[in-house]
C-alpha atoms as a PDB file:
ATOM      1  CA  UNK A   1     -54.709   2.137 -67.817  1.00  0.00           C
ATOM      2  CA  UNK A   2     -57.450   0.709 -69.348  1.00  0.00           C
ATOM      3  CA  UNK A   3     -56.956  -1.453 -72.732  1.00  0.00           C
ATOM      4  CA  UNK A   4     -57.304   1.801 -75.099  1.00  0.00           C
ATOM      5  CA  UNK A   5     -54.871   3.568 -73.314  1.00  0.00           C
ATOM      6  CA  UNK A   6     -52.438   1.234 -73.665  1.00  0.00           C
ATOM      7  CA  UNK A   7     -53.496   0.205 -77.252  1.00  0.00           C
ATOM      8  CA  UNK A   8     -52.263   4.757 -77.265  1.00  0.00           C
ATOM      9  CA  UNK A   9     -49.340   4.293 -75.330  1.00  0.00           C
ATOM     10  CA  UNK A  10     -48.215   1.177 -77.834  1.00  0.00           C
ATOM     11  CA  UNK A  11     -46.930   3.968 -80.429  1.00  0.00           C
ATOM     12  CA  UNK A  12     -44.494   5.130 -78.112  1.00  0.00           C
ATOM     13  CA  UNK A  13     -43.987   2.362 -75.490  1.00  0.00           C
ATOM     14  CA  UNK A  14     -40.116   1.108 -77.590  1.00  0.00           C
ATOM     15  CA  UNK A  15     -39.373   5.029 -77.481  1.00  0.00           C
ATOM     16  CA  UNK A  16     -39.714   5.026 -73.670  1.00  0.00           C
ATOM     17  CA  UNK A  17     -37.720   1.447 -72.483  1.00  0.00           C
ATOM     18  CA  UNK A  18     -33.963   1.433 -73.690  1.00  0.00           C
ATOM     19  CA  UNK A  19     -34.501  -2.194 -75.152  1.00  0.00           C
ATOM     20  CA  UNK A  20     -30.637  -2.341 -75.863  1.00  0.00           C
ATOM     21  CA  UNK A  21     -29.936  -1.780 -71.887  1.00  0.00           C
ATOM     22  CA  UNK A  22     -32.544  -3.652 -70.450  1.00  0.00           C
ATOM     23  CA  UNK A  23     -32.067  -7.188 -72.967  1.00  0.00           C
ATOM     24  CA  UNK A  24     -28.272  -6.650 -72.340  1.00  0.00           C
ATOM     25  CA  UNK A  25     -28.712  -7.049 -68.631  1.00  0.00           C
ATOM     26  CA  UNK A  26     -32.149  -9.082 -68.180  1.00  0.00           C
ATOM     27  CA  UNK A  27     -31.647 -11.981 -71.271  1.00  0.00           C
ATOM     28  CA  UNK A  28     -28.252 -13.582 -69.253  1.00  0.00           C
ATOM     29  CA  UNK A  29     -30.279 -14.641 -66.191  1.00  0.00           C
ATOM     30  CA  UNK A  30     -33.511 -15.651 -68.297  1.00  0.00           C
ATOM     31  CA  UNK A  31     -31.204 -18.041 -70.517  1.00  0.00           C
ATOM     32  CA  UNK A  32     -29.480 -19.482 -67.953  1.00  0.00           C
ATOM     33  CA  UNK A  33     -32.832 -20.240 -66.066  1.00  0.00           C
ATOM     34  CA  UNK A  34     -33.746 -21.464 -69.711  1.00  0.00           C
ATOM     35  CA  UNK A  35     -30.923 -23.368 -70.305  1.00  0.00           C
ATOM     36  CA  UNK A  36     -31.908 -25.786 -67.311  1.00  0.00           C
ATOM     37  CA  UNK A  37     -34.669 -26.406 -68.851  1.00  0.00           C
ATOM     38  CA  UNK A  38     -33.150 -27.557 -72.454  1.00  0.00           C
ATOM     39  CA  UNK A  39     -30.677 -30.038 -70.868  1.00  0.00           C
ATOM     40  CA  UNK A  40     -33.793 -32.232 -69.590  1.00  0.00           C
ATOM     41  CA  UNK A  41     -35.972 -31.755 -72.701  1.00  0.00           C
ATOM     42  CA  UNK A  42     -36.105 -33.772 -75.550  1.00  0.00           C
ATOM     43  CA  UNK A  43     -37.428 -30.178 -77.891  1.00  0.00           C
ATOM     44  CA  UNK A  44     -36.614 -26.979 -78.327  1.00  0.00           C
ATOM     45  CA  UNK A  45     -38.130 -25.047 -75.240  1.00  0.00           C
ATOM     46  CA  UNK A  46     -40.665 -23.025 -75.590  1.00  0.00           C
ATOM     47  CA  UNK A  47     -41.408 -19.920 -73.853  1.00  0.00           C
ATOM     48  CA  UNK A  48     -44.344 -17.647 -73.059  1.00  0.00           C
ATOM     49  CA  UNK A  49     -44.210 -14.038 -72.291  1.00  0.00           C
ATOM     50  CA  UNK A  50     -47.244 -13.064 -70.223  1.00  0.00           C
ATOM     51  CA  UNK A  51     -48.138  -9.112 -71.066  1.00  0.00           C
ATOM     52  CA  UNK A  52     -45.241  -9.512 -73.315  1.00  0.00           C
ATOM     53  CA  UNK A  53     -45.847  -5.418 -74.657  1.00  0.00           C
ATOM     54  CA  UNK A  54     -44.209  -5.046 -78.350  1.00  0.00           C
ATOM     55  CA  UNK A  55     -42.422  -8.058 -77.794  1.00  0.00           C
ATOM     56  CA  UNK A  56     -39.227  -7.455 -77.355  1.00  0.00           C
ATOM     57  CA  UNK A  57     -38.724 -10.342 -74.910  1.00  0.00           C
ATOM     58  CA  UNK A  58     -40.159 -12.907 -76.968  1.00  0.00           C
ATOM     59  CA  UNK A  59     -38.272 -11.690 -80.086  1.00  0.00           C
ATOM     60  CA  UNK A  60     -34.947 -11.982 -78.242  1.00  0.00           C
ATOM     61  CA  UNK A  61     -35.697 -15.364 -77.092  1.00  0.00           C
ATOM     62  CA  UNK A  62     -36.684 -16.375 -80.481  1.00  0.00           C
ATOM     63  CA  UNK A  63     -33.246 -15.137 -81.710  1.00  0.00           C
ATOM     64  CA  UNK A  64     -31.607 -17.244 -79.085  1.00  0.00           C
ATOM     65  CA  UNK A  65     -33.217 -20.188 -80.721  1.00  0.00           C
ATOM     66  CA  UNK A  66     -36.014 -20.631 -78.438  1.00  0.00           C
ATOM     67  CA  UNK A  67     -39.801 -21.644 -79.391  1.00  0.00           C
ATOM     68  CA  UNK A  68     -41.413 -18.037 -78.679  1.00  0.00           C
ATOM     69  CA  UNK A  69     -44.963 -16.887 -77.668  1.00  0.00           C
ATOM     70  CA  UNK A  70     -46.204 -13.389 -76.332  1.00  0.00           C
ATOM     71  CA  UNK A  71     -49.825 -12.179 -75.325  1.00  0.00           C
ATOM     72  CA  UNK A  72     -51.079  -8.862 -74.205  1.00  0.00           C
ATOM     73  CA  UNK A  73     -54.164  -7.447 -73.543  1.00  0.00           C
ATOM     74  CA  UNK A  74     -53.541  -4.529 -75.530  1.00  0.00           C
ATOM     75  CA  UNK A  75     -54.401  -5.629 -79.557  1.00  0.00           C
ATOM     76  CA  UNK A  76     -52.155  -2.247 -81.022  1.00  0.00           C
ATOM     77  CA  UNK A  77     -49.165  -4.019 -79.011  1.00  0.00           C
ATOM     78  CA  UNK A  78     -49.909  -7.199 -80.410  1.00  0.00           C
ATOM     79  CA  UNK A  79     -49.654  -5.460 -84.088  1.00  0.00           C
ATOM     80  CA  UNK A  80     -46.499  -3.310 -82.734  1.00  0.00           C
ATOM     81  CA  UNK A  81     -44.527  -6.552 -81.714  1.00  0.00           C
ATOM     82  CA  UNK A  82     -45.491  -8.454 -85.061  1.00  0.00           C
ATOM     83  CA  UNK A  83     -43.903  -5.531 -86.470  1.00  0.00           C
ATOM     84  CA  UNK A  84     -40.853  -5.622 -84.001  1.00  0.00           C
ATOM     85  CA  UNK A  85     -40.968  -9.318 -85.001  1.00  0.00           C
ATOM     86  CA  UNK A  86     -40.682  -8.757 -88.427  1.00  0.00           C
ATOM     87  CA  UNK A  87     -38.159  -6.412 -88.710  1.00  0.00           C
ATOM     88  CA  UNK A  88     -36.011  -9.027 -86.303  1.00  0.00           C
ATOM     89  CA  UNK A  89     -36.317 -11.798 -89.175  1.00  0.00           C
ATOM     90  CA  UNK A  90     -38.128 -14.175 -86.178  1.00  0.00           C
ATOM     91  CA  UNK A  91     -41.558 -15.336 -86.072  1.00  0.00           C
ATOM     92  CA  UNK A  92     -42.950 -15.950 -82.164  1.00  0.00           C
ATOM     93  CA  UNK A  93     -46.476 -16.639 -82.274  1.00  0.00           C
ATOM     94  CA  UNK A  94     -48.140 -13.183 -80.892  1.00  0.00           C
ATOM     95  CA  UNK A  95     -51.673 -13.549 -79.407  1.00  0.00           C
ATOM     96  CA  UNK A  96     -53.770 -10.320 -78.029  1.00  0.00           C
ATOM     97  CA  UNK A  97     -55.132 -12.058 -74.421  1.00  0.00           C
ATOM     98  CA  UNK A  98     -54.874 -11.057 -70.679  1.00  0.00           C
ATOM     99  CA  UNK A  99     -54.261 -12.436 -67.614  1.00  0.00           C
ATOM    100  CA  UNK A 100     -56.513 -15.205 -67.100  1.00  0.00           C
ATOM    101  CA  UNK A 101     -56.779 -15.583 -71.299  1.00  0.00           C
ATOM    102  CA  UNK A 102     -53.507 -16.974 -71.619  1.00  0.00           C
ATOM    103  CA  UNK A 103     -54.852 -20.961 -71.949  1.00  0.00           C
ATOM    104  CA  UNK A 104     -57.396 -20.776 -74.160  1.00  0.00           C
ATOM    105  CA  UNK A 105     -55.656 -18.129 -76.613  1.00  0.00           C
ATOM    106  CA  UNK A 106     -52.705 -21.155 -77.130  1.00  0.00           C
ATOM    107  CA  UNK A 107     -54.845 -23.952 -77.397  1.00  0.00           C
ATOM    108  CA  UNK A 108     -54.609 -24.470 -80.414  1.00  0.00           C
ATOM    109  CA  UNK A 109     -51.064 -23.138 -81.568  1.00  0.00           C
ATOM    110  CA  UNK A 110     -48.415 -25.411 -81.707  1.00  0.00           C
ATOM    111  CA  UNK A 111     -46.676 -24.117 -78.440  1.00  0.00           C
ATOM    112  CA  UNK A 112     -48.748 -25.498 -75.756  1.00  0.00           C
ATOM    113  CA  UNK A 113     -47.976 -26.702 -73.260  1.00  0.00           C
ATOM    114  CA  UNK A 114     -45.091 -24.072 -73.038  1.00  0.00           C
ATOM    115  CA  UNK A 115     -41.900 -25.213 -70.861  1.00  0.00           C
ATOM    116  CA  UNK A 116     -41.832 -22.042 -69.426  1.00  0.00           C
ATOM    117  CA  UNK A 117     -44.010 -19.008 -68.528  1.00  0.00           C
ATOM    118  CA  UNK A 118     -42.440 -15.063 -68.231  1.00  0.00           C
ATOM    119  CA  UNK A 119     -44.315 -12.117 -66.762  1.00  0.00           C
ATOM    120  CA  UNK A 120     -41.602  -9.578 -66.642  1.00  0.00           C
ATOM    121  CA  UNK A 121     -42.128  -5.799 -66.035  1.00  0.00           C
ATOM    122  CA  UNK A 122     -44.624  -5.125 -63.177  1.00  0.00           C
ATOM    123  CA  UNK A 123     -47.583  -6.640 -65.390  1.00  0.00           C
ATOM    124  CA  UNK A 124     -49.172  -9.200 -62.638  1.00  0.00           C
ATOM    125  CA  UNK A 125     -49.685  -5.907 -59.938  1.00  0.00           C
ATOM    126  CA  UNK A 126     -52.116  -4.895 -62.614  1.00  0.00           C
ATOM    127  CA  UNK A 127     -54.950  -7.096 -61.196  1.00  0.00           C
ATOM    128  CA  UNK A 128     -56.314  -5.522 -58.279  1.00  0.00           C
ATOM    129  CA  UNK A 129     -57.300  -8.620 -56.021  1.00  0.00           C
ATOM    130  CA  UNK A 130     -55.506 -11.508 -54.262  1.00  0.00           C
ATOM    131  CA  UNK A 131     -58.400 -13.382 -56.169  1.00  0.00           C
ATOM    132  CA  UNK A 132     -57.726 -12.107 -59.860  1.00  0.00           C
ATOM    133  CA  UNK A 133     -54.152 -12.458 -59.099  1.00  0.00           C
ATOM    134  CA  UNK A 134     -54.370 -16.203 -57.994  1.00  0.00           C
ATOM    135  CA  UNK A 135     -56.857 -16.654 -61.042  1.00  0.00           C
ATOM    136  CA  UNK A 136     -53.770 -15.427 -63.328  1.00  0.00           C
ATOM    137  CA  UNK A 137     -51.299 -17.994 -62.017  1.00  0.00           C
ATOM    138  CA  UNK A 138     -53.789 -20.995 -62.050  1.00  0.00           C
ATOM    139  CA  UNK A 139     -54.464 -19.975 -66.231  1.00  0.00           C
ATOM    140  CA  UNK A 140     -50.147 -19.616 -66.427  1.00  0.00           C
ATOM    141  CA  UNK A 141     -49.951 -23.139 -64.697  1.00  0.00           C
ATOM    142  CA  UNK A 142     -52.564 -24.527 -67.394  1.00  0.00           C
ATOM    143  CA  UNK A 143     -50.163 -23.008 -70.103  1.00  0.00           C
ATOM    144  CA  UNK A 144     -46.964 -25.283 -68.447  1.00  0.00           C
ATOM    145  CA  UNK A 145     -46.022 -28.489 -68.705  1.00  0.00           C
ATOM    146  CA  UNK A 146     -45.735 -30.824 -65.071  1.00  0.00           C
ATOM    147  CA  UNK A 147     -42.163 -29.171 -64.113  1.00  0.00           C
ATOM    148  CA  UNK A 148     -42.400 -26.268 -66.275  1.00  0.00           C
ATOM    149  CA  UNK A 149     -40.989 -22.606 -65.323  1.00  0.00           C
ATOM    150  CA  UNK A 150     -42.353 -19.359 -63.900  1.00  0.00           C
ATOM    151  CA  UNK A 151     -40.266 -16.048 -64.041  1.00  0.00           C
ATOM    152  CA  UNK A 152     -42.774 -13.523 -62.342  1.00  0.00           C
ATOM    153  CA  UNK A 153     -40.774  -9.621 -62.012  1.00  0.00           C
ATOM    154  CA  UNK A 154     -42.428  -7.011 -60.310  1.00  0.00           C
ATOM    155  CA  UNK A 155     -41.365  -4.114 -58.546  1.00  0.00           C
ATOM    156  CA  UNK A 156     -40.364  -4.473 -54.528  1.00  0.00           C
ATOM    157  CA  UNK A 157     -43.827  -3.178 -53.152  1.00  0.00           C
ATOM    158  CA  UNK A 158     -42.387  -4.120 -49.750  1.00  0.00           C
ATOM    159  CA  UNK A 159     -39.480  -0.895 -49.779  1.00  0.00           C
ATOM    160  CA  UNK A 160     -42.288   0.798 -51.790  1.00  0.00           C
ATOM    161  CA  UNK A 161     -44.906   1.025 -49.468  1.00  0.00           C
ATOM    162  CA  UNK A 162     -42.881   1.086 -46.594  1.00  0.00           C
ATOM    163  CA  UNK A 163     -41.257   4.084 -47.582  1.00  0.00           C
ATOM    164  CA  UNK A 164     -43.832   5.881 -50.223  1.00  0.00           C
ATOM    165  CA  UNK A 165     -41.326   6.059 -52.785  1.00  0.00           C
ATOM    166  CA  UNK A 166     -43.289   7.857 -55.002  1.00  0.00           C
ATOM    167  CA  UNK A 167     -41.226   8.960 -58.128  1.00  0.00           C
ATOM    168  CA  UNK A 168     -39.692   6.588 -60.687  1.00  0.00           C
ATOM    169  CA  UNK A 169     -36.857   6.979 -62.647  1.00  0.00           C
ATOM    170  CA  UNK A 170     -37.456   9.836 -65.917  1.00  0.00           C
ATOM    171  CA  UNK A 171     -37.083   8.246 -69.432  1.00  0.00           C
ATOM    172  CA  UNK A 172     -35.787  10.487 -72.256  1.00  0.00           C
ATOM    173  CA  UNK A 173     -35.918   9.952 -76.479  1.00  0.00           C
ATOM    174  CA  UNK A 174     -34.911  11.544 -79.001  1.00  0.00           C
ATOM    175  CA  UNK A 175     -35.547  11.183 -82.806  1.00  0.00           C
ATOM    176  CA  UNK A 176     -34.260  14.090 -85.279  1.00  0.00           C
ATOM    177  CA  UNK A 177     -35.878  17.195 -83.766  1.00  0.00           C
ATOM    178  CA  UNK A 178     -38.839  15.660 -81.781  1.00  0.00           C
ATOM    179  CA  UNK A 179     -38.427  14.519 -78.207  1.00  0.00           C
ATOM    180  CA  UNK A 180     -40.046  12.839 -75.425  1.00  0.00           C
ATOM    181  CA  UNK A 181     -40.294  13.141 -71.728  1.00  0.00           C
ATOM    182  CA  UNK A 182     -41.662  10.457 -69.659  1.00  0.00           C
ATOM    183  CA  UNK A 183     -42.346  11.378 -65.685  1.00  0.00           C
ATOM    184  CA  UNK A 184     -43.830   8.409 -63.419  1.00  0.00           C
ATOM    185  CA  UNK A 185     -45.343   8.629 -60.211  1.00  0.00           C
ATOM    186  CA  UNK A 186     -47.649   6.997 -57.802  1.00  0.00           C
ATOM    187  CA  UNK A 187     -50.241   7.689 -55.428  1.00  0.00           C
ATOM    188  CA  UNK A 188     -50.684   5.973 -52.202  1.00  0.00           C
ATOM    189  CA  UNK A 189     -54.725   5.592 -52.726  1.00  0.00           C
ATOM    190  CA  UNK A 190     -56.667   4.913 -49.213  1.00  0.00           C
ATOM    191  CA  UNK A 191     -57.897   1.835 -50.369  1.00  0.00           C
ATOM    192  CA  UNK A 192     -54.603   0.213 -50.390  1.00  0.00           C
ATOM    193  CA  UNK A 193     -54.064   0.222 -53.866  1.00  0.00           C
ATOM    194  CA  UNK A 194     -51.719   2.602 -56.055  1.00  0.00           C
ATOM    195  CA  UNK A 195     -52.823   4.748 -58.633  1.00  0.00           C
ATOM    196  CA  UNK A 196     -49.818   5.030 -61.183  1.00  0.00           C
ATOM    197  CA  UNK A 197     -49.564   7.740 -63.348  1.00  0.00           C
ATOM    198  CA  UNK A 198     -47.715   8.302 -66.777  1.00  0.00           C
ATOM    199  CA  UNK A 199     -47.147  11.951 -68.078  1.00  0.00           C
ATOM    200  CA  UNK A 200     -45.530  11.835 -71.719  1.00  0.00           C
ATOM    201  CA  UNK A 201     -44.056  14.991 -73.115  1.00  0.00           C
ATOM    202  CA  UNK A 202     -43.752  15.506 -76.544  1.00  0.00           C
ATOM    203  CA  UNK A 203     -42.379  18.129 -78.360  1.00  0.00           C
ATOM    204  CA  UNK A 204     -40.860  18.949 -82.101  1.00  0.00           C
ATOM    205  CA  UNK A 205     -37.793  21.255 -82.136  1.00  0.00           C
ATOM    206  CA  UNK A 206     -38.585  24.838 -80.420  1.00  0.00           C
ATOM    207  CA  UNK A 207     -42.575  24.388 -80.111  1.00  0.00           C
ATOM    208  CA  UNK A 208     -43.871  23.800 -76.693  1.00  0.00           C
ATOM    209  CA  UNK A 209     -44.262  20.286 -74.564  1.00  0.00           C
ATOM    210  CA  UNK A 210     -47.529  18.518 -75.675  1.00  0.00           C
ATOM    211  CA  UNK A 211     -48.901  15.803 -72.681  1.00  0.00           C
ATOM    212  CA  UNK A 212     -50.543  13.234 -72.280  1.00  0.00           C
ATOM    213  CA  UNK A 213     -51.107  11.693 -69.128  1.00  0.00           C
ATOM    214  CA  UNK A 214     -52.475   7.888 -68.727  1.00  0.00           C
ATOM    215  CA  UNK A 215     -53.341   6.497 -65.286  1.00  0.00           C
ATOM    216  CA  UNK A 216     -53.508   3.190 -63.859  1.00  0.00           C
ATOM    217  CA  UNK A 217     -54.396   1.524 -60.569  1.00  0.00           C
ATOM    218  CA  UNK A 218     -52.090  -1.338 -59.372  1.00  0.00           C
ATOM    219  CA  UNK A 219     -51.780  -3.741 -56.354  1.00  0.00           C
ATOM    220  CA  UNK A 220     -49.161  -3.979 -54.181  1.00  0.00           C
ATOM    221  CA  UNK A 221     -48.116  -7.602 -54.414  1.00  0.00           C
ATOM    222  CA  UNK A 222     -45.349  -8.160 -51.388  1.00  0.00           C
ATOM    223  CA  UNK A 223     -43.120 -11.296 -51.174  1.00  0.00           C
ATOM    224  CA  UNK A 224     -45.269 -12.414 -48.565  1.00  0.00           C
ATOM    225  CA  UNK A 225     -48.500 -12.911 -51.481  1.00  0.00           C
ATOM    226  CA  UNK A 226     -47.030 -13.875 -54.275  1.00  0.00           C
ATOM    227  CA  UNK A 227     -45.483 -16.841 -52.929  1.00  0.00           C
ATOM    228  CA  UNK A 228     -48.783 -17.580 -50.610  1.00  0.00           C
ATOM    229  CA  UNK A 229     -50.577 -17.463 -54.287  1.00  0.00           C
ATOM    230  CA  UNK A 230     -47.590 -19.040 -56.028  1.00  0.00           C
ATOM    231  CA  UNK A 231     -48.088 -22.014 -53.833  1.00  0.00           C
ATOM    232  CA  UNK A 232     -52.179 -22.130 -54.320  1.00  0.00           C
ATOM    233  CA  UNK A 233     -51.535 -22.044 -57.930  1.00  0.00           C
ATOM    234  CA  UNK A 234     -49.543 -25.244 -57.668  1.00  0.00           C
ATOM    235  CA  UNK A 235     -46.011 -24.107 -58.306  1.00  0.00           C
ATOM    236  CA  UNK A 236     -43.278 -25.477 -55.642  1.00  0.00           C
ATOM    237  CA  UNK A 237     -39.166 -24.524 -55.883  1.00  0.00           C
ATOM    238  CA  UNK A 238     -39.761 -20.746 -55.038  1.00  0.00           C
ATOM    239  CA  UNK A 239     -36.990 -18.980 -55.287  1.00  0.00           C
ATOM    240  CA  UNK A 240     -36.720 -14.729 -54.972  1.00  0.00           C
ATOM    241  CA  UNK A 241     -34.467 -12.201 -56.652  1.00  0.00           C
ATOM    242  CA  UNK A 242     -33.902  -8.865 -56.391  1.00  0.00           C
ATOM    243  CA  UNK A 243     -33.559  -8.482 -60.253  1.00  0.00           C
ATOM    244  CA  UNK A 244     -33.372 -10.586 -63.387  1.00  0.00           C
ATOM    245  CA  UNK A 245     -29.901 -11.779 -62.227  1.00  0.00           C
ATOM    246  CA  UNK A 246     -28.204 -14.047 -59.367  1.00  0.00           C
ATOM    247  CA  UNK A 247     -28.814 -11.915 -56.301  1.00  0.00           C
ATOM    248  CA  UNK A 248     -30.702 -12.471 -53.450  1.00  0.00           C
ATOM    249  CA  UNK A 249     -34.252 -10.853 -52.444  1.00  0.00           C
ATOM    250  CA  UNK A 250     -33.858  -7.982 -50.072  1.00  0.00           C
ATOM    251  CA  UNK A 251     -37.400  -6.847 -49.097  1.00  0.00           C
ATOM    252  CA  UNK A 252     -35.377  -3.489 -48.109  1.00  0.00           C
ATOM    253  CA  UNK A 253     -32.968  -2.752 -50.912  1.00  0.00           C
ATOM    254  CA  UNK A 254     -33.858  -4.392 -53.904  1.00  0.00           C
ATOM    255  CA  UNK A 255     -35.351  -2.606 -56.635  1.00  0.00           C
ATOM    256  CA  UNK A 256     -37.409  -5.261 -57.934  1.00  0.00           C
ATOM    257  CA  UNK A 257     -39.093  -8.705 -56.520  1.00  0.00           C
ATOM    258  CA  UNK A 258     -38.259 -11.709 -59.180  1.00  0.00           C
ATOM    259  CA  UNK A 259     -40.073 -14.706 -58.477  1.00  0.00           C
ATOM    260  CA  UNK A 260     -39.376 -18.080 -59.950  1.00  0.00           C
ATOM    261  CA  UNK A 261     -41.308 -21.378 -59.452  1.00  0.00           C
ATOM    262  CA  UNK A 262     -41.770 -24.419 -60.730  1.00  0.00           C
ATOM    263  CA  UNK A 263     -45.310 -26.079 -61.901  1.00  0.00           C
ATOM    264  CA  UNK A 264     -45.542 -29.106 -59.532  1.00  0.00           C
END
């Protein structure tokens, strides 16, 4: 999608994750990678979320006690997660940059160097080149501090293009009489790359389904790349996940590739 899509799809992007679900199983691991980090500092830690959305990362974090940051490309998310923030009672410092922005957007907040660096949610397979994908690490290592973290998630491209799984899970919502649908799919594009598709539903009691559809391109990024990049970035200690928890990477089975690193 380009930036005014999803500047659209920021009105309805908290109706289509379950936030309760998703913090309730992804915050554990992120703390305790977190928490490694506090016993060796001397200040609170402070995190970065990287395409952070509406913030919903960064606001939990900044419940938890930590020093907060979020950045996205997309300035209506920016304004949705201030408002998310708000209505929490915290105050991370929200910044609308992309990948590659990240550096000179903190400069001058009181944040940088962050301790650690998140890009959760399939964000980083937005850049479509080994190049602009190794560009975005190098500006994420110039946001760290020597020893600082990197939490990259993504989905497994490895079991996805190995197998075309095309469809994603459906999301549902439902608010008083109005509803949405939201149906995800890819397409296996010649080139290599994916073209990902979003069709949202809409619809207020009996009247018919209104759609929208929004449609991105995304690259592939297996194991085998991101840690070749990770590395040229300058990050050492690569570990893989299958998810935001304690569980091995299977480049088969698992649903998601996490990476973590550390900024040498």
């Amino acid at each position: 999608m380009a930036k005014q899509d999803y500047d659209d799809f920021s009105a309805d992007y908290d109706r289509f994750v379950n936030w309760d679900a998703r913090l309730e199983q992804e915050l554990p691991f992120l703390k305790d990678q977190l928490e490694i980090l506090s016993k060796s500092s001397d200040h609170t830690v402070r995190v970065l979320d990287a395409a952070c959305g509406t913030g919903m990362h960064a606001i939990a974090l900044a419940k938890e006690g930590y020093r907060a940051g979020g950045a996205d490309i997309s300035p209506q998310m920016i304004k949705q997660a201030e408002a998310n923030a708000q209505s929490a009672g915290v105050h991370p410092y929200f910044y609308s940059a992309g990948f590659g922005g990240l550096q000179p957007a903190f400069k001058d907040s009181r944040l940088l160097p962050f301790d650690a660096v998140l890009c959760l949610g399939n964000s980083l397979p937005h850049l479509l080149t080994p190049t602009a994908v190794l560009d975005a690490l190098k500006d994420m290592a110039s946001c760290l501090t020597p020893g600082g973290l990197l939490v990259i998630q993504n989905r497994n491209f490895d079991a996805v293009m190995a197998e075309k799984q095309r469809w994603l899970g459906t999301q549902s919502h439902r608010d008083g009489d109005r509803e949405w649908l939201f149906l995800r799919f890819y397409d296996f594009d010649q080139d290599g790359l994916i073209t990902f598709n979003i069709v949202r539903l809409t619809r207020e009691g009996s009247e018919e389904w209104q759609a929208h559809i929004s449609v991105t391109r995304l690259q592939p990024i297996s194991q085998e790349m991101l840690v070749s990049l990770a590395g040229q970035a300058g990050f050492g200690e690569v570990t893989c996940y299958s998810r935001l928890a304690q569980e091995a990477f299977d480049p088969q089975k698992s649903p998601n590739l996490v990476l973590t690193a550390r900024k040498k």
